[in-house]
N, C-alpha and C. Protein backbone atom coordinates (compact mmCIF):
# COMPACT_ATOMS: atom_id res chain seq x y z
N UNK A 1 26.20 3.55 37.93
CA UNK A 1 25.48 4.22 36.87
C UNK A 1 26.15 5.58 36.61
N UNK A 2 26.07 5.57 35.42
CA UNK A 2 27.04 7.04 34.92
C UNK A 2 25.71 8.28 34.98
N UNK A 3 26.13 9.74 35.63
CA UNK A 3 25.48 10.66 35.22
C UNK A 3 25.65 11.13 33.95
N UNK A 4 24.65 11.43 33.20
CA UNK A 4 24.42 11.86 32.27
C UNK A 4 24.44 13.92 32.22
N UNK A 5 25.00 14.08 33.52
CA UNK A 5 25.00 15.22 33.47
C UNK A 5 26.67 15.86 33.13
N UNK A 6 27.19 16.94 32.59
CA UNK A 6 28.26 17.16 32.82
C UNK A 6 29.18 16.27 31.69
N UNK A 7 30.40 16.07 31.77
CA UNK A 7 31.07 15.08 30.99
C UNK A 7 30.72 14.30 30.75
N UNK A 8 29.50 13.33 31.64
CA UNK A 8 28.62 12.18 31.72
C UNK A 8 28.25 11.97 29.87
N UNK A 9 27.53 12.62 29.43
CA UNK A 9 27.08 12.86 28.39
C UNK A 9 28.17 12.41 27.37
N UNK A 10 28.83 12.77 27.11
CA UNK A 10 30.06 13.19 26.32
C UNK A 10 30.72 11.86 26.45
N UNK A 11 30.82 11.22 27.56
CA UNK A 11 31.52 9.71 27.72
C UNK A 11 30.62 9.06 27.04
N UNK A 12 29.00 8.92 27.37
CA UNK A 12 28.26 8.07 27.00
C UNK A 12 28.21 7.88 25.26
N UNK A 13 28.14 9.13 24.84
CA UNK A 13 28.63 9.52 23.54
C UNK A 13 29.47 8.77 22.76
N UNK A 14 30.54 9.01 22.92
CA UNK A 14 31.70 8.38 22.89
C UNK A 14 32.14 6.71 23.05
N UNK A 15 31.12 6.35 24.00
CA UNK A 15 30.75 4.70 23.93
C UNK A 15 30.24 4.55 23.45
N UNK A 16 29.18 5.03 22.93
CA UNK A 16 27.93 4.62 21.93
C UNK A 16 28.67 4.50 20.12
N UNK A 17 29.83 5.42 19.95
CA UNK A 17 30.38 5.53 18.82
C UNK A 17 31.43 4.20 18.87
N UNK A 18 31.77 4.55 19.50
CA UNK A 18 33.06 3.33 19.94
C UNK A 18 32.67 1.74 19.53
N UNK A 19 31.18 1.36 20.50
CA UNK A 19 30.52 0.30 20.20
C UNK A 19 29.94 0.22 18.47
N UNK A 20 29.61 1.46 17.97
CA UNK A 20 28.63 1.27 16.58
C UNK A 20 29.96 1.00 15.63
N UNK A 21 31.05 1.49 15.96
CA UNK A 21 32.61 1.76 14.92
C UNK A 21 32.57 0.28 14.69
N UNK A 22 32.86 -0.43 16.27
CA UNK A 22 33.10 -1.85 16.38
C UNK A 22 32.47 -2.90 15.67
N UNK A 23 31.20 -2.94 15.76
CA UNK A 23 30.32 -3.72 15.00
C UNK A 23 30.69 -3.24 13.65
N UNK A 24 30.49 -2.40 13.04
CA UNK A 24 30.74 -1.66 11.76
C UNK A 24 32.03 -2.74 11.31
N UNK A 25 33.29 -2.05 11.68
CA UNK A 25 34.54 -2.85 11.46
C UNK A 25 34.28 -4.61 11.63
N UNK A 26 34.19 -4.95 13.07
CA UNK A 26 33.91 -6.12 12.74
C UNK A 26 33.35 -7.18 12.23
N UNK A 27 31.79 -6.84 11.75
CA UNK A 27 31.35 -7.64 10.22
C UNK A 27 32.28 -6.73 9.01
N UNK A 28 32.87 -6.69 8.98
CA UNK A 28 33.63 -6.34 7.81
C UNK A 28 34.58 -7.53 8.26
N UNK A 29 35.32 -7.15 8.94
CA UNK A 29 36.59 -8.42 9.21
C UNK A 29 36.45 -9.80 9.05
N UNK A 30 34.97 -10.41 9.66
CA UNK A 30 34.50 -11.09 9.57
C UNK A 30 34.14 -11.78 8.06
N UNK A 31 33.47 -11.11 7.35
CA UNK A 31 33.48 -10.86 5.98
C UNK A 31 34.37 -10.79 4.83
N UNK A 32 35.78 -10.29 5.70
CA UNK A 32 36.85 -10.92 4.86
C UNK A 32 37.24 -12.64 4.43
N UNK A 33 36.91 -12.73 5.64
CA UNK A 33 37.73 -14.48 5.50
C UNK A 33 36.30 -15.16 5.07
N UNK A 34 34.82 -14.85 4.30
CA UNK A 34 34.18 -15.66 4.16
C UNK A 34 33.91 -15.32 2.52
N UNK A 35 33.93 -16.54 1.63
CA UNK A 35 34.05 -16.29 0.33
C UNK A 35 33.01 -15.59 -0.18
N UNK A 36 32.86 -14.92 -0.97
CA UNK A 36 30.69 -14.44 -1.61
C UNK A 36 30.88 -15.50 -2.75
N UNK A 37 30.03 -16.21 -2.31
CA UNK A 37 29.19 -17.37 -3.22
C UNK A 37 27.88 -16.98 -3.83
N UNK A 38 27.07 -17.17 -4.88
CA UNK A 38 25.73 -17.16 -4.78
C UNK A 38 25.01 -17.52 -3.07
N UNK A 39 25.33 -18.62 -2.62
CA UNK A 39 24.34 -18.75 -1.38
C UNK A 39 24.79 -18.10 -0.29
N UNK A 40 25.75 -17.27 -0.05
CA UNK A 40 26.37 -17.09 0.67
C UNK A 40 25.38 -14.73 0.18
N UNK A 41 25.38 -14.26 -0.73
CA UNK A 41 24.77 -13.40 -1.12
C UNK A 41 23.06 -13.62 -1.15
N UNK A 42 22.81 -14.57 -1.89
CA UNK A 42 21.42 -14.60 -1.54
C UNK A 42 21.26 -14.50 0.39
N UNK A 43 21.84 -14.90 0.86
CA UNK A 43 21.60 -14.94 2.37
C UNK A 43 21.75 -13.56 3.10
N UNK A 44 22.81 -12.53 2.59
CA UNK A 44 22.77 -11.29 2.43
C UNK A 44 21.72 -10.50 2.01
N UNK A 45 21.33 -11.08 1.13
CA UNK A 45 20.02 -10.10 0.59
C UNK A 45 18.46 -10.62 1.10
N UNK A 46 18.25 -11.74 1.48
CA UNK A 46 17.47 -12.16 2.23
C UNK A 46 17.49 -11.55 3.88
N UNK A 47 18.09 -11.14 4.15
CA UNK A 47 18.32 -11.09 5.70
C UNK A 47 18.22 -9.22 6.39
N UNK A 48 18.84 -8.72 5.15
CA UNK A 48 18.32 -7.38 4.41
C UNK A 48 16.70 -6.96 4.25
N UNK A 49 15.95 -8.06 3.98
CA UNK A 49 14.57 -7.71 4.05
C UNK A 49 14.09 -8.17 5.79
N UNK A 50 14.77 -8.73 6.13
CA UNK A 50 13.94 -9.72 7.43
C UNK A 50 14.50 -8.37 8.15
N UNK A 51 15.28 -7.68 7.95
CA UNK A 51 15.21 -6.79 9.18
C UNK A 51 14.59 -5.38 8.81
N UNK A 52 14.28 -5.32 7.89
CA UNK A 52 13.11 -4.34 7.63
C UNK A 52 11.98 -4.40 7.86
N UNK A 53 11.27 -5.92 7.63
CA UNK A 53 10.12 -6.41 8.18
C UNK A 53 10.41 -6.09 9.51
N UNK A 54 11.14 -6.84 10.35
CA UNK A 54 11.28 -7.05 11.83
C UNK A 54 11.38 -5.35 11.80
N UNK A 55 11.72 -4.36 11.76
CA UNK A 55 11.19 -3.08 12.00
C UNK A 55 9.88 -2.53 12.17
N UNK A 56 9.04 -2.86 10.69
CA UNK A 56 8.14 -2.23 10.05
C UNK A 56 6.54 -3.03 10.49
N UNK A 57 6.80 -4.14 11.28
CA UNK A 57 5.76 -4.91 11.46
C UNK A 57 5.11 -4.49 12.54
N UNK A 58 5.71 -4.87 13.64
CA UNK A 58 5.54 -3.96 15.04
C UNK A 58 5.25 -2.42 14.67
N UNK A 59 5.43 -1.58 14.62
CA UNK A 59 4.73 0.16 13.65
C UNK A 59 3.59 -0.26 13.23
N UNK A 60 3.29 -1.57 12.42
CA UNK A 60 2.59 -1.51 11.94
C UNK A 60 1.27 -1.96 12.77
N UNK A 61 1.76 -3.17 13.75
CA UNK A 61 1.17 -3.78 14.42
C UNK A 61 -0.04 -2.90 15.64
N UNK A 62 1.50 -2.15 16.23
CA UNK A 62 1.26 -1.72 17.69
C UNK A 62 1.25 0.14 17.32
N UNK A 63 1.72 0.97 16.08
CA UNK A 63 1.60 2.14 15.87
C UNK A 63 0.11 2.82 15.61
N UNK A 64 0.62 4.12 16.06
CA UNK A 64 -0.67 5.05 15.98
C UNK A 64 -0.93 5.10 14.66
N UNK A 65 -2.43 5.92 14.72
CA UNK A 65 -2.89 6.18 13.04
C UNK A 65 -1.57 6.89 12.54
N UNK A 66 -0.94 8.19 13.09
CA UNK A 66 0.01 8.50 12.11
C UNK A 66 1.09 7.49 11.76
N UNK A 67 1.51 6.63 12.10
CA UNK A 67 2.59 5.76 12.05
C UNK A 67 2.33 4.67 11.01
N UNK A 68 0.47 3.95 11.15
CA UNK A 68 0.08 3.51 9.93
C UNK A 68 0.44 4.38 8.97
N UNK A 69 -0.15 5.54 8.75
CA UNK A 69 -0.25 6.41 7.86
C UNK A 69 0.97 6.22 6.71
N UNK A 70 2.09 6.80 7.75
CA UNK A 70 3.62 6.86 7.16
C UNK A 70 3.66 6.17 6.75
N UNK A 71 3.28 4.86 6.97
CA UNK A 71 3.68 3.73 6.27
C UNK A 71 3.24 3.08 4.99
N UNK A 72 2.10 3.44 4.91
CA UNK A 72 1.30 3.83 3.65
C UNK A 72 1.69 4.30 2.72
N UNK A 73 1.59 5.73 3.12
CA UNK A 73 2.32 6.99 2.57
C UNK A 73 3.57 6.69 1.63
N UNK A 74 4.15 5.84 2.71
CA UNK A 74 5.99 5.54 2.38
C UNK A 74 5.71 4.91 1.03
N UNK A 75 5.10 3.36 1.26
CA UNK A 75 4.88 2.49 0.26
C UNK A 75 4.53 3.07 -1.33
N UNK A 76 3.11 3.98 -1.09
CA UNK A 76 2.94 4.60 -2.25
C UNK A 76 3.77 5.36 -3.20
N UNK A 77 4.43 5.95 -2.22
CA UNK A 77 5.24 7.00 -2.82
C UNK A 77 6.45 6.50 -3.47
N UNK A 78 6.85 5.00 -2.91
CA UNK A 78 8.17 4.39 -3.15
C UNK A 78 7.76 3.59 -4.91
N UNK A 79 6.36 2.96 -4.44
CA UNK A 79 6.04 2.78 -5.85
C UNK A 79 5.94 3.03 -7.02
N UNK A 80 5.36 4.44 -6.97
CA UNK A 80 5.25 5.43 -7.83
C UNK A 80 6.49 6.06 -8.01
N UNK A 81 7.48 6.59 -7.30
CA UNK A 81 8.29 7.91 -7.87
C UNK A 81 9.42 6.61 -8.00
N UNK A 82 9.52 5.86 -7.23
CA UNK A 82 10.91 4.63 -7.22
C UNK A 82 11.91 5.52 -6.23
N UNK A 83 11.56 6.30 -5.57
CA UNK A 83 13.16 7.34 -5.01
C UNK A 83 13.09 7.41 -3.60
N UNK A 84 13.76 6.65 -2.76
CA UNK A 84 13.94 6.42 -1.10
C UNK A 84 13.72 7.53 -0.57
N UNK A 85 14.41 8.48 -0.89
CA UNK A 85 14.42 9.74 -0.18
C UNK A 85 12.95 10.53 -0.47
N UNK A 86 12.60 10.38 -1.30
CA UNK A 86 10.89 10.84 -1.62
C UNK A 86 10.11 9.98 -0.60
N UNK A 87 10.39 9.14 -1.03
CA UNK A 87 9.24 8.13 -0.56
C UNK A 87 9.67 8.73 1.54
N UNK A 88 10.66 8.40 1.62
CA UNK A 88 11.11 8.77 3.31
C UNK A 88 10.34 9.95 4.41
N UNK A 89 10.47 10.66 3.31
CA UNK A 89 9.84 12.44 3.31
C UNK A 89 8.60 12.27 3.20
N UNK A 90 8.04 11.59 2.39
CA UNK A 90 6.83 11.83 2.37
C UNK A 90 5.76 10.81 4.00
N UNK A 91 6.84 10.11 3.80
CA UNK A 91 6.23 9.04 5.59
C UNK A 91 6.36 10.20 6.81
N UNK A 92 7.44 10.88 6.73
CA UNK A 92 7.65 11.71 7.47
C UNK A 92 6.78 12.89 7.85
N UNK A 93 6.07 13.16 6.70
CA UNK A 93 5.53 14.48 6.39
C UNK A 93 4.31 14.47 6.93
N UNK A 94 3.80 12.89 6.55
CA UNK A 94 2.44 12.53 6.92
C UNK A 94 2.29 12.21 8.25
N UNK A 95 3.34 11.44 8.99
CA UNK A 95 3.07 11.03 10.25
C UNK A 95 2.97 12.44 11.17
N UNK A 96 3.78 13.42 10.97
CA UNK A 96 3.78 14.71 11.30
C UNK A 96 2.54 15.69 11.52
N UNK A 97 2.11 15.12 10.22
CA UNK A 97 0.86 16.23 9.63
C UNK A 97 -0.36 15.40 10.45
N UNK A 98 -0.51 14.24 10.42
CA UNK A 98 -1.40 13.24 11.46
C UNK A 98 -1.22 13.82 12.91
N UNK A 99 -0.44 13.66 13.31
CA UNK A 99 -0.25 13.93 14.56
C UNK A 99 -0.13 14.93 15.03
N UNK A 100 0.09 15.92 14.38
CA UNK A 100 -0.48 17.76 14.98
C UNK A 100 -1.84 17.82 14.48
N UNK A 101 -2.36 17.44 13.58
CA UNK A 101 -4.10 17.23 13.34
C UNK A 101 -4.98 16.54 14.52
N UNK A 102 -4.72 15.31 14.61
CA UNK A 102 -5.08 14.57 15.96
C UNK A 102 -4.71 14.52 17.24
């Protein structure tokens, strides 16, 4: 087991980038040699939502009131203004504001 104290840190770092580069690059590479078809994109964009669900379900499931909240919050705000970064901020703001209240 690596200490995390000292250089420790800084290696672990450094693997953690190393590994995220890798994946990064390698569905790309991967992605070269496979044609984009319609079914081949729909499956892209389908799979795109399943891992947002698979995020957002569990929060939703097993999270505190502020974490419902955010999530709420998020939705509304995404509806109304249409703008990620609004809508983000405002989940943020609330789960925040919940949880130094309670």
């Amino acid at each position: 087991m690596m200490s995390t104290a000292g250089i420790g840190g800084f290696i672990i770092i450094g693997l953690m980038a190393l590994v995220t580069l890798l994946t990064r690059y390698g569905g790309v590479l991967i992605m070269s040699f496979i044609p984009i078809n319609r079914r081949v994109e729909s499956f892209i964009n389908a799979m795109s939502g399943s891992v947002l669900i698979a995020i957002l379900v569990p929060i939703a499931a097993e999270g505190d009131l502020g974490a419902r909240l955010a999530l709420v919050a998020t939705a509304v705000v995404m509806l109304v203004v249409k703008k990620p970064m609004v809508a983000i901020s405002a989940g943020i703001f609330v789960a925040a504001a919940i949880r130094w209240l309670v």
